[in-house]
Structure formats: C-alpha cells, structure tokens
C-alpha atoms as a PDB file:
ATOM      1  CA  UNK A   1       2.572  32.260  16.148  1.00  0.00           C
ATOM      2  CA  UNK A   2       0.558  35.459  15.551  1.00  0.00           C
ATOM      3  CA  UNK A   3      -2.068  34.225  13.353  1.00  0.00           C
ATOM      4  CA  UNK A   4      -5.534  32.289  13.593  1.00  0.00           C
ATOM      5  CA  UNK A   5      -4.693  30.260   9.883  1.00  0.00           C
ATOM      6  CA  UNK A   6      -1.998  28.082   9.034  1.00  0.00           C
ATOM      7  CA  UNK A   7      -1.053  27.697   5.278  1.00  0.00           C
ATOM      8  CA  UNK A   8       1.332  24.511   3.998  1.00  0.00           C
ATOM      9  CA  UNK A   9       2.225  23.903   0.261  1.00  0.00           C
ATOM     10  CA  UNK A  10       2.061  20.771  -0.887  1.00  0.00           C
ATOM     11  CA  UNK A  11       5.810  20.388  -3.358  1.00  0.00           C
ATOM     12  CA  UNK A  12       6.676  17.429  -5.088  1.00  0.00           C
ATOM     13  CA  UNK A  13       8.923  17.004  -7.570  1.00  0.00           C
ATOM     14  CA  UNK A  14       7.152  18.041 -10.448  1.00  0.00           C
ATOM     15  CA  UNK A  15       6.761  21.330  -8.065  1.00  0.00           C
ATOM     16  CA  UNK A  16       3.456  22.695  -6.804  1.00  0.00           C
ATOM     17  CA  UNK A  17       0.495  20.088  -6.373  1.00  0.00           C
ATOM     18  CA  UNK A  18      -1.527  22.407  -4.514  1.00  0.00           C
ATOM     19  CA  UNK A  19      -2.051  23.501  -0.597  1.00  0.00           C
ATOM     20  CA  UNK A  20      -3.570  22.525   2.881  1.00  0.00           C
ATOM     21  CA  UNK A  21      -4.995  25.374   5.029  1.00  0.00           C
ATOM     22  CA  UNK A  22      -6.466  25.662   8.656  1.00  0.00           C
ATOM     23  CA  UNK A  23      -7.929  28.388   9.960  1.00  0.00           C
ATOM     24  CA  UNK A  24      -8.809  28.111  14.032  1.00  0.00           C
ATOM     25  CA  UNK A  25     -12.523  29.560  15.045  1.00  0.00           C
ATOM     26  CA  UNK A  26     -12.594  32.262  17.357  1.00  0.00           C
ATOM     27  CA  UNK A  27      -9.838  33.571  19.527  1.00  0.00           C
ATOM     28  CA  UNK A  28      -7.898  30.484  19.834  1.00  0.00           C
ATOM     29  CA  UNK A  29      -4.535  29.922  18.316  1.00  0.00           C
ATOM     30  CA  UNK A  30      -2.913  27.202  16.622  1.00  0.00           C
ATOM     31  CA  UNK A  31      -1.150  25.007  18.606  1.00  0.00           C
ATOM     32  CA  UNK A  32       2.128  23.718  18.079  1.00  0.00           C
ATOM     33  CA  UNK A  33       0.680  19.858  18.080  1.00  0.00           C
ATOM     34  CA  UNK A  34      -1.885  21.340  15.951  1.00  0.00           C
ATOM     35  CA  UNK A  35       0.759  22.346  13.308  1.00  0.00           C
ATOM     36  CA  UNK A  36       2.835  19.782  13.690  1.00  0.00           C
ATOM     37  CA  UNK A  37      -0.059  17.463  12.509  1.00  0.00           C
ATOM     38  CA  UNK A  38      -1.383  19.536   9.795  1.00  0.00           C
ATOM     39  CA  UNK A  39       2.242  19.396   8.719  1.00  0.00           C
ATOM     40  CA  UNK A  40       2.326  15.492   8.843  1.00  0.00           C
ATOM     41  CA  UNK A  41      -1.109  15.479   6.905  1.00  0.00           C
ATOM     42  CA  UNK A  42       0.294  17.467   4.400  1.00  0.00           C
ATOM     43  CA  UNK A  43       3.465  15.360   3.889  1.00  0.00           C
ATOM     44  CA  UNK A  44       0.906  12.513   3.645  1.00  0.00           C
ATOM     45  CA  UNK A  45      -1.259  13.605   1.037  1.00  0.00           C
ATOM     46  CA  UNK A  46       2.468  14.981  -0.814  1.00  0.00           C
ATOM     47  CA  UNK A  47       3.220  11.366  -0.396  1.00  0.00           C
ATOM     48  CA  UNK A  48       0.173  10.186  -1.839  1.00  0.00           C
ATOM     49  CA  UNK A  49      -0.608  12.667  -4.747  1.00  0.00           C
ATOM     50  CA  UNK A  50       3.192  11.868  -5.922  1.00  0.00           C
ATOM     51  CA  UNK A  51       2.352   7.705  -5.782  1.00  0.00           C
ATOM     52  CA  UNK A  52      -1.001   8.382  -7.563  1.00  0.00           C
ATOM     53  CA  UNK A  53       0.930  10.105 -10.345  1.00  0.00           C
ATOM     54  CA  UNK A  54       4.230   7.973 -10.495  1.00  0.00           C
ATOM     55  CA  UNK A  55       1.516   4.587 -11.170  1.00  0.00           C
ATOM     56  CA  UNK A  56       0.102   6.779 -13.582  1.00  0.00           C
ATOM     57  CA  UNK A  57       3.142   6.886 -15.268  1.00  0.00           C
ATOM     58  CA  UNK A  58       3.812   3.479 -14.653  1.00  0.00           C
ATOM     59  CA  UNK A  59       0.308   2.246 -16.437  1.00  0.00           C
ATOM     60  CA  UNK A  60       0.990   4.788 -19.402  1.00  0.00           C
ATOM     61  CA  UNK A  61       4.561   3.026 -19.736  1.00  0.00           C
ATOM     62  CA  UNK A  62       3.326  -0.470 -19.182  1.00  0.00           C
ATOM     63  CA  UNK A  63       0.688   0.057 -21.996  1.00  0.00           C
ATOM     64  CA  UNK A  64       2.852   1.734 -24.286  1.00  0.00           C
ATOM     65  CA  UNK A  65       4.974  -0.999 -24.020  1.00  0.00           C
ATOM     66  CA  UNK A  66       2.118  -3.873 -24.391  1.00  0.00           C
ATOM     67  CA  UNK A  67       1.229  -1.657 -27.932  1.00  0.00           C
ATOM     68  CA  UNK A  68       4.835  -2.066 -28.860  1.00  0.00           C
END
C-alpha cells in the first residue's frame, strides 16, 4: 500500500450503488486490519442497500397484487 486513501465500490446486482472511501490523516498508512474492515463495512452496507431495495420490490409487488 502506497497511498493515504482507500476507495471500495459498492456492486450489487443491479450494478453500481455507489462507494465507501477513507482517507488516513497525516503520514500514517492504512493498515491492513484497517482495510480489511472498511472492506467488511462496505459488504455490509452492499448487503443492506440490496435488502432495502429487494422489500421495495416486494411492497410494489404485494400492492400490485392487493389492486388486482
């Protein structure tokens, strides 16, 4: 690691839901731990952003249905 930031992308399967970015303060470097939990943070928040939507979906089909 070369760099003071550290840049994940947050994919699901409707592709890109956005990003999560660190940047350290002053001279010090990201640690591995460090990037290893800012990658687990940003598998949870994939993980959530994709339930939030797929319940979306879920209420839009459930009331769809009800209208039927």
């Amino acid at each position: 690691m070369d760099s003071k930031a550290v840049a994940l992308a947050l994919v699901g399967e409707m592709g890109m839901l956005g990003s999560l970015g660190a940047t350290m303060a002053g001279e010090e470097m990201p640690s591995e731990e460090l990037v290893d939990l800012l990658t687990t943070v940003a598998h949870e928040i994939r993980v959530a952003l994709e339930n939030a939507r797929l319940y979306r979906q879920r209420q839009e089909s459930l009331r769809s249905y009800a209208q039927q």
